[in-house]
C-alpha atoms as a PDB file:
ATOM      1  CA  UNK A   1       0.000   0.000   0.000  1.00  0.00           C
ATOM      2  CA  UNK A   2       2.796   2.493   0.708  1.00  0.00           C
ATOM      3  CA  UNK A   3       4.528   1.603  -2.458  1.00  0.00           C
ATOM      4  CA  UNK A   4       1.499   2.660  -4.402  1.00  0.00           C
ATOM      5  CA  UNK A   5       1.118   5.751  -2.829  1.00  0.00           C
ATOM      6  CA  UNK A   6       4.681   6.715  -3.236  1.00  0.00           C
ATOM      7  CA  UNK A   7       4.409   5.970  -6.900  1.00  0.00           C
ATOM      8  CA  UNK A   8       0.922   7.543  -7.096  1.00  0.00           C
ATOM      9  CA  UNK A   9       2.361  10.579  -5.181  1.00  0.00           C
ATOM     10  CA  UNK A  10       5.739  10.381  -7.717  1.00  0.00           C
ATOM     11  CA  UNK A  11       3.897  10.544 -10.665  1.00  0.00           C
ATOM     12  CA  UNK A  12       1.796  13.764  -9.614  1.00  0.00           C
ATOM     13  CA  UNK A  13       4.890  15.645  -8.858  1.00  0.00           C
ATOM     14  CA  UNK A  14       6.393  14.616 -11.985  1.00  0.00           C
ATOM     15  CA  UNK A  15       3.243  16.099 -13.886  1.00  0.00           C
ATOM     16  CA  UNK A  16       3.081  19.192 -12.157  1.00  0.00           C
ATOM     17  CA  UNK A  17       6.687  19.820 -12.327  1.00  0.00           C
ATOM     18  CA  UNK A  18       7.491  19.876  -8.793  1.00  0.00           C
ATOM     19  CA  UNK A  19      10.098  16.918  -9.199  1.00  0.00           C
ATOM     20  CA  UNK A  20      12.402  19.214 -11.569  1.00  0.00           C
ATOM     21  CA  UNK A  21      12.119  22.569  -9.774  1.00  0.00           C
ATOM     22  CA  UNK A  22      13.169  20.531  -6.483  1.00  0.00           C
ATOM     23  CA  UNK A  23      16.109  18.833  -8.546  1.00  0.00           C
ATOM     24  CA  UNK A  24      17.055  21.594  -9.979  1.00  0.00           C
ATOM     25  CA  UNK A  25      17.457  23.639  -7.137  1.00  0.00           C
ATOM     26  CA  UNK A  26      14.652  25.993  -8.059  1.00  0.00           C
ATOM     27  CA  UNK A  27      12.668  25.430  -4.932  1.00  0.00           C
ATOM     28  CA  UNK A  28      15.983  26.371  -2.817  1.00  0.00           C
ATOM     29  CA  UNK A  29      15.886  30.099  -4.222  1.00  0.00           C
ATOM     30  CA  UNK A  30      17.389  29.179  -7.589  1.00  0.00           C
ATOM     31  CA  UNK A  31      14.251  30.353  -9.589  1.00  0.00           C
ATOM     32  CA  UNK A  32      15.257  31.605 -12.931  1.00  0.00           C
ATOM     33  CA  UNK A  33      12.101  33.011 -14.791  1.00  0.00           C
ATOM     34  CA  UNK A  34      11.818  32.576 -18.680  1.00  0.00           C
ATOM     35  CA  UNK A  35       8.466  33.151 -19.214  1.00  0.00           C
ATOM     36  CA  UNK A  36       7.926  36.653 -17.690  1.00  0.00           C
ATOM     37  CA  UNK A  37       6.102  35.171 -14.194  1.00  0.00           C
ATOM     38  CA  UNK A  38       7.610  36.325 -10.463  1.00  0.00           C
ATOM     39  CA  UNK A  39       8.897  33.520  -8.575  1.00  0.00           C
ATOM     40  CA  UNK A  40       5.769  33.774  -6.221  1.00  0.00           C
ATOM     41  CA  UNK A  41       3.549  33.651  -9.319  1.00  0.00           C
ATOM     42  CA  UNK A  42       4.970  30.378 -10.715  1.00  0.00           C
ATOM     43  CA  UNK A  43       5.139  29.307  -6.791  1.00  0.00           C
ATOM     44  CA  UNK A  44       1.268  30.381  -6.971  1.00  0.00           C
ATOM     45  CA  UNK A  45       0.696  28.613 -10.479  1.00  0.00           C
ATOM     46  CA  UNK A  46       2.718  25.544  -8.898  1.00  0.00           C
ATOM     47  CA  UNK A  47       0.481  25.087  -6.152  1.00  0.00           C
ATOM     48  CA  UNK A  48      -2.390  25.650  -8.486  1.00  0.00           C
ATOM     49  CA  UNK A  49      -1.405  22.885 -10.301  1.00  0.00           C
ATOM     50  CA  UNK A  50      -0.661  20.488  -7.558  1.00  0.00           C
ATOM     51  CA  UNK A  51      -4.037  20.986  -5.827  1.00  0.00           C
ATOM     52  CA  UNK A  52      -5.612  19.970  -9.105  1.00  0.00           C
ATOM     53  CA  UNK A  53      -3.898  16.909 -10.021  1.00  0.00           C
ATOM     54  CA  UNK A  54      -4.341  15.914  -5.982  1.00  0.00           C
ATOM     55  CA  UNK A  55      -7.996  16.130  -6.823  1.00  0.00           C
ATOM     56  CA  UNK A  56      -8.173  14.161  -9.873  1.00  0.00           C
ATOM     57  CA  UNK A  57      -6.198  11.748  -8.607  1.00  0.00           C
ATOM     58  CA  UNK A  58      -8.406  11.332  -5.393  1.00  0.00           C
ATOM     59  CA  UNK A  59     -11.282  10.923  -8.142  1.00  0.00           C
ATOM     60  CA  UNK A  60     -11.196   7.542  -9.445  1.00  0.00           C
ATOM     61  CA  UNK A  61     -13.872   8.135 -12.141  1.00  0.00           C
ATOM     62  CA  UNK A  62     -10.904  10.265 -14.343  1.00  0.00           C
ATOM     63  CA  UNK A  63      -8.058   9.098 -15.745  1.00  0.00           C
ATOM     64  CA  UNK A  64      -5.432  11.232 -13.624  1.00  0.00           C
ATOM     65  CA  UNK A  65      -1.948  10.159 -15.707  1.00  0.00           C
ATOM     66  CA  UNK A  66      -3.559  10.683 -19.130  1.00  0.00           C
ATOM     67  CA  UNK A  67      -4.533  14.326 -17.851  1.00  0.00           C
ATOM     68  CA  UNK A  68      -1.485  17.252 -18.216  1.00  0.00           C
ATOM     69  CA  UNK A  69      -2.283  20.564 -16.216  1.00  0.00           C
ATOM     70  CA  UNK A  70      -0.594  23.396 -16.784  1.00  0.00           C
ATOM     71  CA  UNK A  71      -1.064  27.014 -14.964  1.00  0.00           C
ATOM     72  CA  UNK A  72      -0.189  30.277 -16.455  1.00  0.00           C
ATOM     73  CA  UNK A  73      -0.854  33.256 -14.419  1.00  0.00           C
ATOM     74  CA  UNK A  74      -4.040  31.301 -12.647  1.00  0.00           C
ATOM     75  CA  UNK A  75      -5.196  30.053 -16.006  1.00  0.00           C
ATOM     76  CA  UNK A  76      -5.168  26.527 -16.006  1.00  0.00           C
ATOM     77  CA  UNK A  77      -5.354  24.355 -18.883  1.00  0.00           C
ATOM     78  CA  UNK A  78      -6.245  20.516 -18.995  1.00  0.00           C
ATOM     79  CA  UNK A  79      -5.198  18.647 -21.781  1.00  0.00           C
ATOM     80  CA  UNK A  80      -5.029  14.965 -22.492  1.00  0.00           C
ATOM     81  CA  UNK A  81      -7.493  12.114 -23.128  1.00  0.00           C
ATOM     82  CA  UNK A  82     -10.620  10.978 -21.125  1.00  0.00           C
ATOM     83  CA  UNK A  83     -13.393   8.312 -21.947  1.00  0.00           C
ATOM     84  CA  UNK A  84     -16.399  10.453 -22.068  1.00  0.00           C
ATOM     85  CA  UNK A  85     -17.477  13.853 -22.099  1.00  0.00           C
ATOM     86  CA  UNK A  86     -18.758  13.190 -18.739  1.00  0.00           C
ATOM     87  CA  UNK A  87     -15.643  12.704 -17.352  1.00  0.00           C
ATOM     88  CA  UNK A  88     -14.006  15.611 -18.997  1.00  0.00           C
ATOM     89  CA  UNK A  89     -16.642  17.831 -17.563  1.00  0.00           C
ATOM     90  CA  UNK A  90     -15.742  16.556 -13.895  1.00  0.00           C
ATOM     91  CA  UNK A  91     -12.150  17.144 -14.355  1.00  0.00           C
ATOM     92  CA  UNK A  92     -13.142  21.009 -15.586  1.00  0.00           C
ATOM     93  CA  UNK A  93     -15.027  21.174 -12.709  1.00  0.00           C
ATOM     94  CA  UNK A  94     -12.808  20.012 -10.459  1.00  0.00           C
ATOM     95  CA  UNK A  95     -10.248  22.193 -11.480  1.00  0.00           C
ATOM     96  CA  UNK A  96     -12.357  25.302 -11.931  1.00  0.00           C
ATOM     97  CA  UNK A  97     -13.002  24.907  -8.217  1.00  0.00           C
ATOM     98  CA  UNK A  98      -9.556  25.031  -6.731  1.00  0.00           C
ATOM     99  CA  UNK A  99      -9.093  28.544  -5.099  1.00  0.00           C
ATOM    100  CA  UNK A 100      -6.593  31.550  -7.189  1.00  0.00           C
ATOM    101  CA  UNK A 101      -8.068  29.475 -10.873  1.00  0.00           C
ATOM    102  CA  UNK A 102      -8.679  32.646 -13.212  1.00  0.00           C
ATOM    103  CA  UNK A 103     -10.379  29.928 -15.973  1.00  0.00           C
ATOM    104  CA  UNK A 104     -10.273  27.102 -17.307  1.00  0.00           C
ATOM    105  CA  UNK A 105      -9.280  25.720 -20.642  1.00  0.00           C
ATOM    106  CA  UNK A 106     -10.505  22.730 -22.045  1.00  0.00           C
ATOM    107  CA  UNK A 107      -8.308  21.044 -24.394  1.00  0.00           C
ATOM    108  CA  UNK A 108      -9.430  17.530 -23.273  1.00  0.00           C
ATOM    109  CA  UNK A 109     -10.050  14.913 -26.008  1.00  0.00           C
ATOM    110  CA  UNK A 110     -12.531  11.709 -25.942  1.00  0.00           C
ATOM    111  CA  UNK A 111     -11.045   8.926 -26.812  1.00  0.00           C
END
């Protein structure tokens, strides 16, 4: 059980990027900014993202690992493939409900 939570818990810092900004030295002060955001914004945007992909991982009806999130300035963006429509409007809402999200953009695919 606490291998699969380690791996579960792995993979989500891996897709939110955590895994290379702590790697990298990044989280230690070493933030270097190439795409115009603060530190604390990407920090912001960062936990944006995490709190997301926590949720649809805790949601077993969605596909978590075939879902990418990305956060720009509070404006998230899920991309990726789900079953159903259904689904894809659960992961939206999901994410749309997370606290500092600006919008939402759908770029989810049925597959």
């Amino acid at each position: 059980m606490r291998t699969a939570v380690l791996a579960v818990l792995a993979a989500v810092l891996v897709v939110t990027g955590c895994a290379g900004a702590i790697a990298t030295g990044a989280a230690d002060r070493g933030y270097r900014s190439t795409d115009g955001r603060s530190e604390a914004q990407a920090r912001a945007d960062a936990a944006i993202s995490g709190e997301i992909n926590r949720l649809l991982v805790r949601d077993h009806s969605i596909p978590a690992m075939d879902i990418r999130v990305a956060t720009y300035h509070g404006r998230v963006t899920l991309s990726g493939r789900v079953p159903d429509r259904r689904t894809a409007e659960r992961a939206l809402s999901l994410a749309a409900s997370v606290p500092g999200v600006q919008a939402v953009v759908d770029r989810l695919w049925v597959d």
